[in-house]
Protein backbone atom coordinates (compact mmCIF):
# COMPACT_ATOMS: atom_id res chain seq x y z
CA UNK A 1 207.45 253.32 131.39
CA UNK A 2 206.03 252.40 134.79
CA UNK A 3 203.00 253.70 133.75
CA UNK A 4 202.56 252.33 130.75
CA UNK A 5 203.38 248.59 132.77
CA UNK A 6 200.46 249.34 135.31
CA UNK A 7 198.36 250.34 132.56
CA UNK A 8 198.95 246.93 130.79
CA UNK A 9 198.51 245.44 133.86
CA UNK A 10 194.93 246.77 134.57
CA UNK A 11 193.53 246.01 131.19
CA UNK A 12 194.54 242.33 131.55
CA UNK A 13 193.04 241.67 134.93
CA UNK A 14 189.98 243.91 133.31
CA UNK A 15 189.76 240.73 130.33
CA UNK A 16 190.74 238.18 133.13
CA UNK A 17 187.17 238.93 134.74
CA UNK A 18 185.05 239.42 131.57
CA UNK A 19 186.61 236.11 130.92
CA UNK A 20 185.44 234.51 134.53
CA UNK A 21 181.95 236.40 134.51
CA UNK A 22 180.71 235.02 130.79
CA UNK A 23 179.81 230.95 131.72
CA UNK A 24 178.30 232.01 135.25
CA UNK A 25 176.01 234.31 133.09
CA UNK A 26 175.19 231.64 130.10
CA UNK A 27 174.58 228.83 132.77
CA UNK A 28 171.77 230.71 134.36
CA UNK A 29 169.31 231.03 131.48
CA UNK A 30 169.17 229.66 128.17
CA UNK A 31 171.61 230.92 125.41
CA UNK A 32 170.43 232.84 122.18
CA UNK A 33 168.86 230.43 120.32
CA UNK A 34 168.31 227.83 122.58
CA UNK A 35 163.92 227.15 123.00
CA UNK A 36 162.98 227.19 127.00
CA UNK A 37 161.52 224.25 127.89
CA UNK A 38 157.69 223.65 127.05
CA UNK A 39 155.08 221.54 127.91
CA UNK A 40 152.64 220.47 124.48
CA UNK A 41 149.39 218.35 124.42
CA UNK A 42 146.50 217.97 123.14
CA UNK A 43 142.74 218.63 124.38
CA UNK A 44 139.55 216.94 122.69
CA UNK A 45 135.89 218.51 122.86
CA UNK A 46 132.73 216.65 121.73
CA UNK A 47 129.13 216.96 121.65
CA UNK A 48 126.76 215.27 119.63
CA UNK A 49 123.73 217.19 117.98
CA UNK A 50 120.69 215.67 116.32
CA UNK A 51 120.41 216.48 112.48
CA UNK A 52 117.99 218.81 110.81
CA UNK A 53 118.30 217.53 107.16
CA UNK A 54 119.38 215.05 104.93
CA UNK A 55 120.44 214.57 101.58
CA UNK A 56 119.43 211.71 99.11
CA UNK A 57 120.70 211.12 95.55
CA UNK A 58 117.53 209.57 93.46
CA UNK A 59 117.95 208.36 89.64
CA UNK A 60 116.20 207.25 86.85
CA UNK A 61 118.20 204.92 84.50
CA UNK A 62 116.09 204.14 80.92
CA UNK A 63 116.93 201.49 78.07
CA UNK A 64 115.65 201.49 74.52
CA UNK A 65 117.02 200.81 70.88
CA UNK A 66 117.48 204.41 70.55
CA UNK A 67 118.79 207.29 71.92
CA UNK A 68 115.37 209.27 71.54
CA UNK A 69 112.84 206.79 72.71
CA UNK A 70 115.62 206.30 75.99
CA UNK A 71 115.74 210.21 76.17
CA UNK A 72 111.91 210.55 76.08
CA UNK A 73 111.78 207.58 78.53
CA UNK A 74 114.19 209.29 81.01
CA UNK A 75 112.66 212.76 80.65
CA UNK A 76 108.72 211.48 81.50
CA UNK A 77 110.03 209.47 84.60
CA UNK A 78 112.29 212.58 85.93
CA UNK A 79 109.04 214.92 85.56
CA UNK A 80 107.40 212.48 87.72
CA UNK A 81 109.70 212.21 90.53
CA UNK A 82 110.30 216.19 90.75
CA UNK A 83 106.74 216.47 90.44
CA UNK A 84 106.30 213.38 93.41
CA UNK A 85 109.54 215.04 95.62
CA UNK A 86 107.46 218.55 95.16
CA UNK A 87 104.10 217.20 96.50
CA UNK A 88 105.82 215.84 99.36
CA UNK A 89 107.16 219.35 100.15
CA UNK A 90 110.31 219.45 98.70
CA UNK A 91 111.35 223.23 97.69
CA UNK A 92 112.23 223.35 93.59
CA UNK A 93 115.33 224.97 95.00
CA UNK A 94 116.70 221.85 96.80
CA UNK A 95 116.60 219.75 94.00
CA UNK A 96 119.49 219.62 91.47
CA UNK A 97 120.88 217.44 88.80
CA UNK A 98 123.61 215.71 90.16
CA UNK A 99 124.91 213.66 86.72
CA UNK A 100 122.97 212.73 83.54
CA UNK A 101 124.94 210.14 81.12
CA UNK A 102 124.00 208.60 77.67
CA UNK A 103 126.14 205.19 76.53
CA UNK A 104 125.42 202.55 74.36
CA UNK A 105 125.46 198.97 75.60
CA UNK A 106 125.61 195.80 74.08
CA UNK A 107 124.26 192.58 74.60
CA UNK A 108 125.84 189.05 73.65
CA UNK A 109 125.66 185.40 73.68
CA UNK A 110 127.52 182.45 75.02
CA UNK A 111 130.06 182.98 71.99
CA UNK A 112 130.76 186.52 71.59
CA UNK A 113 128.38 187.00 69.57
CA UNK A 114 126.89 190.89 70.22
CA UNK A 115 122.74 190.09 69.98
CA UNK A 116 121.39 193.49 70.96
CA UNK A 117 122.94 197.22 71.05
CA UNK A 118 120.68 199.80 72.70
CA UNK A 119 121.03 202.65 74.92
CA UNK A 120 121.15 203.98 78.63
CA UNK A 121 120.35 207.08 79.81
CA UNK A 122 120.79 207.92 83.68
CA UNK A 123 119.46 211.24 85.13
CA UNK A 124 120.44 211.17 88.98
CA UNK A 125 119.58 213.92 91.33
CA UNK A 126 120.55 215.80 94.44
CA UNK A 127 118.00 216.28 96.79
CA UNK A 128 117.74 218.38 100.41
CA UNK A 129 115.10 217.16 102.50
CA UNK A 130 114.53 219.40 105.44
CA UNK A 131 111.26 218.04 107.30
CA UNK A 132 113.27 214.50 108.33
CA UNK A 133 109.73 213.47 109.46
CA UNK A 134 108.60 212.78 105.74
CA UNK A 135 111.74 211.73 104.82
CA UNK A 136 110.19 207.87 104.86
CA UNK A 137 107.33 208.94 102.69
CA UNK A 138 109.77 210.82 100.12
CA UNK A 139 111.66 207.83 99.68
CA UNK A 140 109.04 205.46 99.41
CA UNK A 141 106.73 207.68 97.24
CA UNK A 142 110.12 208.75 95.04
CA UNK A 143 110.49 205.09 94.35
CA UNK A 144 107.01 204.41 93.51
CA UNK A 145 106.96 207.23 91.36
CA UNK A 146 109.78 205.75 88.76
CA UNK A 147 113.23 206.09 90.60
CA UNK A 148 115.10 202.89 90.06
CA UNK A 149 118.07 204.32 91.79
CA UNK A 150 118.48 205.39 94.96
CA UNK A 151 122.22 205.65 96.06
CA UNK A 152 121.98 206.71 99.53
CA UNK A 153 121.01 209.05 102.73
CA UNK A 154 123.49 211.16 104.44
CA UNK A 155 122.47 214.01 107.47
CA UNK A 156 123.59 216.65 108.39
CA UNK A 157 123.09 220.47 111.02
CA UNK A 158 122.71 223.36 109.28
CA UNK A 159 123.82 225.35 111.66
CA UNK A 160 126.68 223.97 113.87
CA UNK A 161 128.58 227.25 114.88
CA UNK A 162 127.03 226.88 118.41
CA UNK A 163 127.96 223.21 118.74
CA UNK A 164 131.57 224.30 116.86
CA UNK A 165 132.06 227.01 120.16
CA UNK A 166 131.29 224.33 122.92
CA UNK A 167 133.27 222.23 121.40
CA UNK A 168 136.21 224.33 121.11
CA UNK A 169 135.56 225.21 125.40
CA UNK A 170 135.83 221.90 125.87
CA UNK A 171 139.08 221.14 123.95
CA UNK A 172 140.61 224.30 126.05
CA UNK A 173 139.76 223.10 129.21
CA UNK A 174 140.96 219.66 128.24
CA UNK A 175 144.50 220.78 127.39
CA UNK A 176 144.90 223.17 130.68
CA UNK A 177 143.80 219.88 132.66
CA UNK A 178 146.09 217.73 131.06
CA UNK A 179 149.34 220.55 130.97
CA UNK A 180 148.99 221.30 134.67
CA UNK A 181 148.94 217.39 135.42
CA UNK A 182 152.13 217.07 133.87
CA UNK A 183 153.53 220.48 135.55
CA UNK A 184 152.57 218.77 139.14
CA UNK A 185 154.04 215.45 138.47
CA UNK A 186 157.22 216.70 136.79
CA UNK A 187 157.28 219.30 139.74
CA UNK A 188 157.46 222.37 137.81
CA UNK A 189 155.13 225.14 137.27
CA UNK A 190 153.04 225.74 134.31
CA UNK A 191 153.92 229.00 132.81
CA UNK A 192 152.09 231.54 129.82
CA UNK A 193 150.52 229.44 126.42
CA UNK A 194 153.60 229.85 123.60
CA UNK A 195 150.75 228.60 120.56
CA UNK A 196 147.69 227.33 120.28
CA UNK A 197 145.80 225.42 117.47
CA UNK A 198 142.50 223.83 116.61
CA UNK A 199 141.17 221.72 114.39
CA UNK A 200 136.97 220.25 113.89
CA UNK A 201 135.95 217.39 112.31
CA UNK A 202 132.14 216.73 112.20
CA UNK A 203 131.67 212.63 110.25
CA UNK A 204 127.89 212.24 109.69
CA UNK A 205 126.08 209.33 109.45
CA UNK A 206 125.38 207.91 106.41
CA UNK A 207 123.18 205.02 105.27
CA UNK A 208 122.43 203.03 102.05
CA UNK A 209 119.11 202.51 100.79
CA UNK A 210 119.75 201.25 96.73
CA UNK A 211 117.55 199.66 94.71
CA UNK A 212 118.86 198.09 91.09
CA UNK A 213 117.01 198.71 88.13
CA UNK A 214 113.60 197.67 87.55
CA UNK A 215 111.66 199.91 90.12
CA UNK A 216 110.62 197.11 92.69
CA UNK A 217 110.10 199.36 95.17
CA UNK A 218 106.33 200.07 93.72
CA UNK A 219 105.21 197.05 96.30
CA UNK A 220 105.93 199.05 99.50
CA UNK A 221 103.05 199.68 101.14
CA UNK A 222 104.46 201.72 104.42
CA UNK A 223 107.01 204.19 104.36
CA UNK A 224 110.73 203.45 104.55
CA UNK A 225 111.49 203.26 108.30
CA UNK A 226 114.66 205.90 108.66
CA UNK A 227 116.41 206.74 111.78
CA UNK A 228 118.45 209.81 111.38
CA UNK A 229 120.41 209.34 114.69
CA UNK A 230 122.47 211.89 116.08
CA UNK A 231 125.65 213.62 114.71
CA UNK A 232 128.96 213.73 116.90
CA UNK A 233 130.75 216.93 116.57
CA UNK A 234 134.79 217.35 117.53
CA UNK A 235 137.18 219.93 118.15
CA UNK A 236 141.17 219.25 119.10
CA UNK A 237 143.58 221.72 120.61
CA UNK A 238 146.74 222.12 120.38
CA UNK A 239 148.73 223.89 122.85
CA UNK A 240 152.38 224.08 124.13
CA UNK A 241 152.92 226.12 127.46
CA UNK A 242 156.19 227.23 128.90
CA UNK A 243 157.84 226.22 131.77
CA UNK A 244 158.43 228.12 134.55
């Protein structure tokens, strides 16, 4: 019986320390579950590169009583303008239809009254200029040769994997600079990256040359003066360090 008390006994100062032990132990680290505490933020990289080629979306837009005599209208002043983009050294290849519509339209007087119905027919295309130094010259001699349309220039690198990696550098170095500024002047110390993300964005400039129907551009007499400018290329990093 004395045995079997001092047995007892044992076992329940045994539980007694278990007991004692457990919140030193969870006070010294963080509990399962529980994140450690990090340190997130943000780097930006940016370079700017000067573009290679552009893109310009030229039209032809016809009117007659019919539908035929627009279409054959249309047609002859297309063949002119890929035959005008081609002479100014435009590849076949970099020219594609970008939207060709047919509607009637009407006409009509101060009453109501409809006077006229004829027909519209729009052939617009998508062109890639590459030599940006006759990209003046294509405009001008595009418009001369029938386009009545003209909706705009936008540029653009054709290769910007080598801007894309500097960028990226720069974003890295950004967000170690900024995490081990906030390490110092919290007074901790900046421990191993948790995550990192990234994400580029490359806006290009863009600028409208239109002209409205009626071809008035046939008056130039000097090429279109464009300025292609240059092209600002961004990367941002995300990354969240521990703390030590």
């Amino acid at each position: 019986m004395q045995q079997k008390k001092g047995l007892l006994i044992i076992a329940l100062a045994l539980m007694a320390a278990l007991a004692a032990c457990a919140p030193a132990a969870a006070g010294g680290s963080p509990a399962a579950g529980e994140a450690s505490p990090q340190i997130s933020v943000v780097g930006v990289g940016q370079v700017y590169v000067t573009p290679d080629f552009a893109t310009i979306n030229v039209g032809v837009r016809s009117q007659a009583d019919s539908v035929a005599e627009a279409l054959e209208q249309n047609n002859a002043q297309s063949n002119a303008i890929k035959d005008t983009l081609m002479a100014q050294g435009v590849d076949e290849q970099d020219i594609q239809t970008a939207s060709f519509n047919v509607y009637p339209q009407s006409d009509y007087d101060f009453q109501g009254i409809i006077t006229r119905t004829y027909f519209s027919v729009e052939n617009n295309v998508f062109v890639t200029v590459r030599d940006l130094g006759q990209l003046g010259a294509t405009l001008d001699a595009v418009a001369k040769s029938g386009a009545n349309n003209i909706y705009g220039i936008s540029f653009d690198v054709q290769d910007k994997s080598e801007a894309q990696s500097i960028t990226r550098e720069l974003a890295v170095a950004s967000a170690r600079k900024q995490a081990q500024e906030l390490a110092e002047a919290a007074g901790v110390q900046l421990g191993e990256i948790v995550s990192i993300s990234t994400y580029s964005s490359y806006p290009m400039p863009y600028y409208d040359y239109g002209m409205g129907l009626g071809g008035g551009a046939a008056s130039y007499t000097e090429a279109v003066p464009i300025a292609s400018g240059q092209m600002q290329i961004t990367s941002e990093v995300n990354m969240v360090f521990t703390i030590k």
